[in-house]
N, C-alpha and C. Protein backbone atom coordinates (compact mmCIF):
# COMPACT_ATOMS: atom_id res chain seq x y z
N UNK A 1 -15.12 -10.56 16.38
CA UNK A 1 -14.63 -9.20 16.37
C UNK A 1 -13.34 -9.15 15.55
N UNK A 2 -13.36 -8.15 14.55
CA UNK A 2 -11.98 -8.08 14.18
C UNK A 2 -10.67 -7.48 14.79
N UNK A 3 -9.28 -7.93 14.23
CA UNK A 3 -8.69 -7.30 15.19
C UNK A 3 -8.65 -6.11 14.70
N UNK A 4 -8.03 -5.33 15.41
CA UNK A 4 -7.21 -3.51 15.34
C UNK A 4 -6.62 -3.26 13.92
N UNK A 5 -5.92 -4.27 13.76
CA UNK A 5 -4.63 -4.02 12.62
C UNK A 5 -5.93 -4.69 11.88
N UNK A 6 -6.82 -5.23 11.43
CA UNK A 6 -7.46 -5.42 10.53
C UNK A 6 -8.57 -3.86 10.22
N UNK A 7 -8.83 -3.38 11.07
CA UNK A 7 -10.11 -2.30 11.31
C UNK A 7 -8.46 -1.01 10.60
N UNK A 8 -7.42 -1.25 10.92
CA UNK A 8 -6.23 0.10 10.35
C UNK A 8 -6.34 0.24 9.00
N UNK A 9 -5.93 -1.14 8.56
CA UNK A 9 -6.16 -1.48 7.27
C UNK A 9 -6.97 -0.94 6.23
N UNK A 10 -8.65 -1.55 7.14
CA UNK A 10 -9.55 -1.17 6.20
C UNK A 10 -9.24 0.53 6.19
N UNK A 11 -9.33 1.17 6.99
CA UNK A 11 -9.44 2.76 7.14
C UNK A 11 -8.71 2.76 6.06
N UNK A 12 -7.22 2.33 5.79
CA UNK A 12 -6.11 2.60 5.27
C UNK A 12 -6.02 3.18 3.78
N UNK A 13 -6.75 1.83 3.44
CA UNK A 13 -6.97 1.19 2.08
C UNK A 13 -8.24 2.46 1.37
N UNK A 14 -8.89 2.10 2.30
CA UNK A 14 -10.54 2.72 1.61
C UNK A 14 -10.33 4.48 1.62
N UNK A 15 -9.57 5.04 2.62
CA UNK A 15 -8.88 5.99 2.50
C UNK A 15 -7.86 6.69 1.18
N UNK A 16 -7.07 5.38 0.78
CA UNK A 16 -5.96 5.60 -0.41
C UNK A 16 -7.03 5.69 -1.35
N UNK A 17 -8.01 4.54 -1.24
CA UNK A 17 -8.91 4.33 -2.63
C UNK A 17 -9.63 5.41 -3.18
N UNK A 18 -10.30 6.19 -2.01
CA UNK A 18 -11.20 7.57 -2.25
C UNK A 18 -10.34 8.25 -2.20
N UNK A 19 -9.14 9.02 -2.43
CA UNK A 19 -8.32 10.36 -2.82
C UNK A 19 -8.08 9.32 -4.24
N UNK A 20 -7.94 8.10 -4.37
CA UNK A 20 -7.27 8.27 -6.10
C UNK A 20 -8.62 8.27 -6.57
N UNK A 21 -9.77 7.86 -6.21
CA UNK A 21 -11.40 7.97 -6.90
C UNK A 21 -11.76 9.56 -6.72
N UNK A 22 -11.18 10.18 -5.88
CA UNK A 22 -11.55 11.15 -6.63
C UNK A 22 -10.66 12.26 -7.34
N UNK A 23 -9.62 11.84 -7.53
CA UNK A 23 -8.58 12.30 -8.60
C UNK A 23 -8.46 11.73 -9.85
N UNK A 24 -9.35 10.57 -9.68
CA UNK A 24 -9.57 10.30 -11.01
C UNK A 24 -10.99 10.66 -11.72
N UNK A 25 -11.57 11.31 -10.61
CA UNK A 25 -12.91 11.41 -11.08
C UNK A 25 -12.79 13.25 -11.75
N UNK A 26 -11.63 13.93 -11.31
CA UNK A 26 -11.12 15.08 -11.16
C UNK A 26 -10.52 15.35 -12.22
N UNK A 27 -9.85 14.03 -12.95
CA UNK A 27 -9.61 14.38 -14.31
C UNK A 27 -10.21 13.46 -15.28
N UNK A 28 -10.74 12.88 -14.80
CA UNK A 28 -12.12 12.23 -16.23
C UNK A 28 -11.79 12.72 -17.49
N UNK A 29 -12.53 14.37 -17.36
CA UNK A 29 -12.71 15.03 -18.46
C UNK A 29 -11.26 15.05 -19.24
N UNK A 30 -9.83 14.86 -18.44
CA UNK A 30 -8.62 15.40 -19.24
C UNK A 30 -8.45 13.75 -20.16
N UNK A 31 -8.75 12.74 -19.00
CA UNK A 31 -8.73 11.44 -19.50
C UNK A 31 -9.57 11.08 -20.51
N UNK A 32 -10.94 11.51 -20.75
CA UNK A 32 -11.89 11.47 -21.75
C UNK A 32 -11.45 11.66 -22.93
N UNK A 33 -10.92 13.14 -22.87
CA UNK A 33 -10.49 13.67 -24.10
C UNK A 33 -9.24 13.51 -24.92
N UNK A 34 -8.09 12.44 -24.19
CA UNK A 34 -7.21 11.73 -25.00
C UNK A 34 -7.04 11.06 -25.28
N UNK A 35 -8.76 10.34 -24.81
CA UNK A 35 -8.46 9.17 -25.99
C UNK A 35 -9.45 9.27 -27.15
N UNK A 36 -9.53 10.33 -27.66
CA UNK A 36 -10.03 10.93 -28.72
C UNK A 36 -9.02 10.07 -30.14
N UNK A 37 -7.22 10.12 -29.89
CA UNK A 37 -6.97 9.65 -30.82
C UNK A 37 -6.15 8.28 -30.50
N UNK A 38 -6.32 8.30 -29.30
CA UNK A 38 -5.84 6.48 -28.64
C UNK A 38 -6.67 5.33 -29.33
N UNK A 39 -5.90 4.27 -29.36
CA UNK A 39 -6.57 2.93 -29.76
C UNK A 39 -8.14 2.84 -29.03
N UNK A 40 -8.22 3.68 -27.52
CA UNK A 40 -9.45 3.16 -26.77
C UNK A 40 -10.24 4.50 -26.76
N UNK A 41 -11.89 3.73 -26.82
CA UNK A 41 -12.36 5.13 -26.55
C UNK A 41 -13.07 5.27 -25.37
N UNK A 42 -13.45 6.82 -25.06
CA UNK A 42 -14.32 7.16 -23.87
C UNK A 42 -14.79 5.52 -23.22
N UNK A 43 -15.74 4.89 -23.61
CA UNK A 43 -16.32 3.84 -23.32
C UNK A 43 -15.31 2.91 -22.21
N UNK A 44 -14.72 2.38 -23.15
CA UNK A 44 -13.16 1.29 -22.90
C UNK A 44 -12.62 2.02 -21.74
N UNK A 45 -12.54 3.20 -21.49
CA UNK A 45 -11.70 3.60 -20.74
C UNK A 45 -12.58 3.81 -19.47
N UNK A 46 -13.51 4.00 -19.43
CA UNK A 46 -14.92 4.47 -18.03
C UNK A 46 -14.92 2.35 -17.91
N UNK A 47 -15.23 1.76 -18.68
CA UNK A 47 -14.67 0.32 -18.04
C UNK A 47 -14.02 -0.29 -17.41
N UNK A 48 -12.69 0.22 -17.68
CA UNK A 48 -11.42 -0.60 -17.41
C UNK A 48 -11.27 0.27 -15.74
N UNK A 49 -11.76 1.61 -16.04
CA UNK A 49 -11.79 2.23 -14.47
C UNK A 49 -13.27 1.69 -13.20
N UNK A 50 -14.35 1.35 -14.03
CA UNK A 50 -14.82 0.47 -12.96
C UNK A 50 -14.43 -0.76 -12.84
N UNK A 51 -14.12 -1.81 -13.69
CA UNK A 51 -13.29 -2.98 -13.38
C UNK A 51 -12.23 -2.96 -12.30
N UNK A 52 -11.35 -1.83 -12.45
CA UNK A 52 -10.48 -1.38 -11.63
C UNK A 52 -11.05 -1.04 -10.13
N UNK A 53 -11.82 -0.20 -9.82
CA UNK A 53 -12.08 0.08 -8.96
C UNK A 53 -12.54 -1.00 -7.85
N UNK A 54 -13.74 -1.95 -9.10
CA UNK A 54 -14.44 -2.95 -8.37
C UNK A 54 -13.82 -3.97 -7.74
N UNK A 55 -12.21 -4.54 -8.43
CA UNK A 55 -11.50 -5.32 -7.87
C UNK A 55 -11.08 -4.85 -6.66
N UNK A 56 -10.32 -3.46 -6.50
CA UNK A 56 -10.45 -2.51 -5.36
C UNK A 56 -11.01 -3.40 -3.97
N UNK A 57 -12.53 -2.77 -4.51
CA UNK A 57 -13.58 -2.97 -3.70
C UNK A 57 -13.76 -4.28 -3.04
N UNK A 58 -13.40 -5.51 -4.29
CA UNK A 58 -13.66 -7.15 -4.03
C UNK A 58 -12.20 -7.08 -3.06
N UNK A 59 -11.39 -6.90 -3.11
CA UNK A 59 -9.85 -7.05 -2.15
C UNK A 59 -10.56 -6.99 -0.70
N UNK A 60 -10.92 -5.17 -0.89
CA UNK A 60 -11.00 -4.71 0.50
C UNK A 60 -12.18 -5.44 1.26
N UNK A 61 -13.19 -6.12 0.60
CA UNK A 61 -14.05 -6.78 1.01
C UNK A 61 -13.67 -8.51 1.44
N UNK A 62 -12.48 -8.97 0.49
CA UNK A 62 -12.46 -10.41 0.79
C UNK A 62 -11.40 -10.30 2.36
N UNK A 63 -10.59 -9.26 2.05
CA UNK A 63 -9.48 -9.39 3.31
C UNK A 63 -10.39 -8.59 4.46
N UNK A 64 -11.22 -7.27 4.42
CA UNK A 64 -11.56 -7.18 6.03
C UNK A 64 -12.54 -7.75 6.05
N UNK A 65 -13.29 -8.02 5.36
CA UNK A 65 -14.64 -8.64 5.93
C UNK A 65 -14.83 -10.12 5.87
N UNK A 66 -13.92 -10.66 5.03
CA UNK A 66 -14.11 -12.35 4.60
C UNK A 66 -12.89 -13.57 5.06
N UNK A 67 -12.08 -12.66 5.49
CA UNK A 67 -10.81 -12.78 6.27
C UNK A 67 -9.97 -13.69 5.18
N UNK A 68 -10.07 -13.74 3.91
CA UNK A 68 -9.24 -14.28 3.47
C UNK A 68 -8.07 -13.78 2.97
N UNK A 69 -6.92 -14.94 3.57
CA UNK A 69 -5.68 -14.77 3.39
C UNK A 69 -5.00 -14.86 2.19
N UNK A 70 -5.73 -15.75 1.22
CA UNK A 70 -5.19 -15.65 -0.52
C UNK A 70 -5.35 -14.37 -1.09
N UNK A 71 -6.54 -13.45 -0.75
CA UNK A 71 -6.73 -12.40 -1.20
C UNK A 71 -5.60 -11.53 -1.09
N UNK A 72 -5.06 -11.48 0.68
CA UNK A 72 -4.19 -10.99 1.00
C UNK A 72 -2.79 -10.89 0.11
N UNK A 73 -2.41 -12.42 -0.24
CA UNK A 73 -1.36 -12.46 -0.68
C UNK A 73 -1.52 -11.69 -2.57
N UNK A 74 -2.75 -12.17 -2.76
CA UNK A 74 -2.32 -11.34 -4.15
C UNK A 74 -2.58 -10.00 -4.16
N UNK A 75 -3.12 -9.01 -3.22
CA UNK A 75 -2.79 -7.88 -3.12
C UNK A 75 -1.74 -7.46 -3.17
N UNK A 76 -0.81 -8.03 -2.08
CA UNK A 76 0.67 -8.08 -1.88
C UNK A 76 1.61 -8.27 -2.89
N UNK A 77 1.06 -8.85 -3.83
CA UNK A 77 1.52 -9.06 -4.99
C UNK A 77 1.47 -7.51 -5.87
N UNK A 78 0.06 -7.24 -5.98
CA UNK A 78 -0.75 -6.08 -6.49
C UNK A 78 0.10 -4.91 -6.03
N UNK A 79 0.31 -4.55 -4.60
CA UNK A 79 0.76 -3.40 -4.38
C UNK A 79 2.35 -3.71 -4.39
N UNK A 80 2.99 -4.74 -5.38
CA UNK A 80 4.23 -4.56 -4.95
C UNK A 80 4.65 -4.21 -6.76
N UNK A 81 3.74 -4.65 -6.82
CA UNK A 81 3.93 -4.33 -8.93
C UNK A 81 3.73 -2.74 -8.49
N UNK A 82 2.35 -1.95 -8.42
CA UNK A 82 1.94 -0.79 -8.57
C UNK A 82 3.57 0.38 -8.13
N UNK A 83 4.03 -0.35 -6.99
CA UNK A 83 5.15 -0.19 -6.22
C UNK A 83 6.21 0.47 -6.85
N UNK A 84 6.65 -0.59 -7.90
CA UNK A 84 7.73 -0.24 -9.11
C UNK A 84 7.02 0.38 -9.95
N UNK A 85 6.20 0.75 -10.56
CA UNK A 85 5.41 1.22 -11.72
C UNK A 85 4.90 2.82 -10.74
N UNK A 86 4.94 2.95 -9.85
CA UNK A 86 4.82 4.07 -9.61
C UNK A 86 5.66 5.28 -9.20
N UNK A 87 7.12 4.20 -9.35
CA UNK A 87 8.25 5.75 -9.44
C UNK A 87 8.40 6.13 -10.64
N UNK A 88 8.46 5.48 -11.88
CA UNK A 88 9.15 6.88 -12.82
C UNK A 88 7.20 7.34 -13.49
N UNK A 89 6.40 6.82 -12.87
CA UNK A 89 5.17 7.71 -12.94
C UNK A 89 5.52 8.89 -11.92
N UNK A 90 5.82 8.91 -11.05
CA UNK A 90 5.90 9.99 -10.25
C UNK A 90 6.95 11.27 -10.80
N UNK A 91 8.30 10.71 -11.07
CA UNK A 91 8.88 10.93 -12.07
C UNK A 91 8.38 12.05 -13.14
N UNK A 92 7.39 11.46 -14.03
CA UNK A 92 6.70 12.00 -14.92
C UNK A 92 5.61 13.41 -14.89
N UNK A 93 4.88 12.66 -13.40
CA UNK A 93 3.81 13.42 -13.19
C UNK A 93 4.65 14.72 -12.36
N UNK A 94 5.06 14.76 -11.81
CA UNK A 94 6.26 16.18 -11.13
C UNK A 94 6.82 17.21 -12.12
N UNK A 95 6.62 16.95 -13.69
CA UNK A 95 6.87 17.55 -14.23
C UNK A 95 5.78 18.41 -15.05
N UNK A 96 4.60 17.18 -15.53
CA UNK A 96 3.18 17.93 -15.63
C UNK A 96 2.35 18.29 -14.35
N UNK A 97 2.24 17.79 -13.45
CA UNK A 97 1.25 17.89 -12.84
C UNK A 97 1.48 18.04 -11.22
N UNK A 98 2.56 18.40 -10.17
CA UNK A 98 3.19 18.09 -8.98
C UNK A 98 2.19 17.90 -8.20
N UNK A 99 0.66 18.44 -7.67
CA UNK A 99 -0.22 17.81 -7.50
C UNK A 99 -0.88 15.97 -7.85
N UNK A 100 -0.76 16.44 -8.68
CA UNK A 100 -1.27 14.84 -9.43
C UNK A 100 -0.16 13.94 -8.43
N UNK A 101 1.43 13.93 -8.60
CA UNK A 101 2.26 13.72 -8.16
C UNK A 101 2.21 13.25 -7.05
N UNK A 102 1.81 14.12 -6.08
CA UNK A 102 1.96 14.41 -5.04
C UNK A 102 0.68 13.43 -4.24
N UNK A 103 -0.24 13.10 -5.03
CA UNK A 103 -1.58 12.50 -4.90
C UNK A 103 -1.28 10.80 -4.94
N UNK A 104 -0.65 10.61 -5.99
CA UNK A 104 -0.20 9.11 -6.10
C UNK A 104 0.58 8.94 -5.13
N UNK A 105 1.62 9.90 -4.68
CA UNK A 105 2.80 9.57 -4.16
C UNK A 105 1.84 9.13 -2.40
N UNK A 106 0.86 10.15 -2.20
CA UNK A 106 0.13 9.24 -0.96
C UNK A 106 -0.71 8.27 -1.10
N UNK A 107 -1.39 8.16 -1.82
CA UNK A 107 -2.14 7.03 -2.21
C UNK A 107 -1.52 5.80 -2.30
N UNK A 108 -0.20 6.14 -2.85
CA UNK A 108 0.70 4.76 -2.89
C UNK A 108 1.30 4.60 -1.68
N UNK A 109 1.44 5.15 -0.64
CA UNK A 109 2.10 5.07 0.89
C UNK A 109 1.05 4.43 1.81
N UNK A 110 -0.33 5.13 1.43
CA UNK A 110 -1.76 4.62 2.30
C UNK A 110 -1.41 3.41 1.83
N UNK A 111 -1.89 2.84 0.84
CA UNK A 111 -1.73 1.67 0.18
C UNK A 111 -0.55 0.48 1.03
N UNK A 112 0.41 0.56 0.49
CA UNK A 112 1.78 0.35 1.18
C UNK A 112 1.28 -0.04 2.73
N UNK A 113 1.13 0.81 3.28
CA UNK A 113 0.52 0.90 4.99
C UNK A 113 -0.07 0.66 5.30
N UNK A 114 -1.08 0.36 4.84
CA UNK A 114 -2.50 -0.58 4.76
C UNK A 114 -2.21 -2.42 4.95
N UNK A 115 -0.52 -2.23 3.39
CA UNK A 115 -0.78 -3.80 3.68
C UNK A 115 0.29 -4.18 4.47
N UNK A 116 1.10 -3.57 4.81
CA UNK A 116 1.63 -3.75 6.07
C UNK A 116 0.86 -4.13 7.58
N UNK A 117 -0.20 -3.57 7.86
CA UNK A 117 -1.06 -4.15 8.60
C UNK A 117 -1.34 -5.34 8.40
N UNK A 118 -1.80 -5.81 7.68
CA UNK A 118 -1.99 -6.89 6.99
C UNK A 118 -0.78 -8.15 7.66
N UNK A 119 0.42 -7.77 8.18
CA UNK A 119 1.61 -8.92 8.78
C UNK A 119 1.20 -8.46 10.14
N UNK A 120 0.78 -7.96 10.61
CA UNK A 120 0.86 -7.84 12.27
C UNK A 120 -0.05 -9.22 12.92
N UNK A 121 0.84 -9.04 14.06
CA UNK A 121 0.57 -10.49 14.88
C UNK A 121 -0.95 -11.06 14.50
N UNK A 122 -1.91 -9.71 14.73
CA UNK A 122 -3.22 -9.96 15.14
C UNK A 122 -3.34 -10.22 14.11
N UNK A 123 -3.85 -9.37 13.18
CA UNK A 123 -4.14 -9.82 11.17
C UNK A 123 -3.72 -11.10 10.92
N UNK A 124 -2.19 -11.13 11.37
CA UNK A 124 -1.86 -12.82 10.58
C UNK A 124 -2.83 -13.76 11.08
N UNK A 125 -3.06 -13.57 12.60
CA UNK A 125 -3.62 -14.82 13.07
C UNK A 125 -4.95 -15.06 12.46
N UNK A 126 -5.55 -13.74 12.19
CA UNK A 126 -7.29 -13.89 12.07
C UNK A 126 -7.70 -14.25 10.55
N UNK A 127 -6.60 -13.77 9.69
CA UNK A 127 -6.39 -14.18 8.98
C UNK A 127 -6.49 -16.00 8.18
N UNK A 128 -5.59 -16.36 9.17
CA UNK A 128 -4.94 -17.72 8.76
C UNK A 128 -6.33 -18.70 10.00
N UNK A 129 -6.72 -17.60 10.42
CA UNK A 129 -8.26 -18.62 10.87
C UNK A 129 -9.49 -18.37 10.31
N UNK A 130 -9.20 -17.96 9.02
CA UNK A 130 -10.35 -17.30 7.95
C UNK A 130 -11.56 -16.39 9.42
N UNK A 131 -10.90 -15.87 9.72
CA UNK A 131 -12.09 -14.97 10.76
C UNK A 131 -12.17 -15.75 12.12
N UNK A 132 -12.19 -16.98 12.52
CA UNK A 132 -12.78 -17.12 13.38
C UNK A 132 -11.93 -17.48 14.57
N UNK A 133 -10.64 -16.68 15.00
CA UNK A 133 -10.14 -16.38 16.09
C UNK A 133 -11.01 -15.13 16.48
N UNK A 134 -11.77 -15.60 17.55
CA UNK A 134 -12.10 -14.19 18.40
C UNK A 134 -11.41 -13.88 19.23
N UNK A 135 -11.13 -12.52 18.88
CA UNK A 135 -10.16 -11.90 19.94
C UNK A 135 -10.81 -11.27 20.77
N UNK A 136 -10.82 -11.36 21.97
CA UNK A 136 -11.39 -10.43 23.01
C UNK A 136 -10.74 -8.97 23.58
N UNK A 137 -11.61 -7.93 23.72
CA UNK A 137 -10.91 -6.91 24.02
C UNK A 137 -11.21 -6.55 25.06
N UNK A 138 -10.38 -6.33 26.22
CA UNK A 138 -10.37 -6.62 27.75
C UNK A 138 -10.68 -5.39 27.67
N UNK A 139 -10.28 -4.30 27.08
CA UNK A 139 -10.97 -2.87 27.50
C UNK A 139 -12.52 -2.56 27.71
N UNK A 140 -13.07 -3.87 27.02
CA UNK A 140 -14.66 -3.93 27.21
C UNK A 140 -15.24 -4.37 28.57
N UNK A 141 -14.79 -4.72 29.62
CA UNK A 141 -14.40 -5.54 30.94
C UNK A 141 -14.22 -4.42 31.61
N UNK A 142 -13.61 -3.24 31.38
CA UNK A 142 -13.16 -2.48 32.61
C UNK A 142 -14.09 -1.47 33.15
């Protein structure tokens, strides 16, 4: 059974992931069309966003479901870069877009809060036993 703070997490994460999937799916078309004169085109760019996503996906899959703790740490890594790189984006986007803004600015907090779960007592432990501390939940008993 997993623990609590692992089951927060996932919500957490997969939560942040689907508001930026579909804010990015929301401006596709604005994203499509500038890179009309960018180095990359349409193609390159619908790539680099499923690559993106799929790593996403491989994270949220190696840490709740596979219990690994390396994954963990380079997320931690992951959301601490995105971290700095997402204030003077926010910055930016408040001036075109305060929505858009306003979208990262939670996505990056879900995120954030997600891997904060990730240190709680229970997570660390189940963690660092690649899954196989079972924890029992006495509320199932009563």
């Amino acid at each position: 059974m997993r623990p609590h703070s692992i089951i927060r997490f996932e919500q957490l994460y997969l939560g942040g992931t689907a508001i930026s999937l579909l804010t990015q799916l929301l401006n596709v078309a604005g994203l499509l069309g500038r890179t009309d004169n960018d180095a990359i085109g349409p193609f390159a760019l619908l790539l680099i966003l499923v690559l993106g996503y799929g790593l996403t996906f491989l994270f949220w899959y190696l840490i709740a479901r596979r219990a690994s703790n390396l994954a963990k740490w380079v997320l931690v890594a992951i959301t601490a870069l995105s971290l700095v790189g997402t204030v003077p984006l926010v910055g930016m986007l408040v001036l075109s877009s305060p929505l858009e803004a306003l979208l990262t600015v939670l996505v990056t907090l879900l995120q954030v809060v997600a891997v904060v779960f990730l240190f709680r007592p229970d997570a660390a432990r189940w963690l660092r036993s690649k899954g196989q501390d079972q924890l029992v939940d006495i509320s199932t008993f009563n």
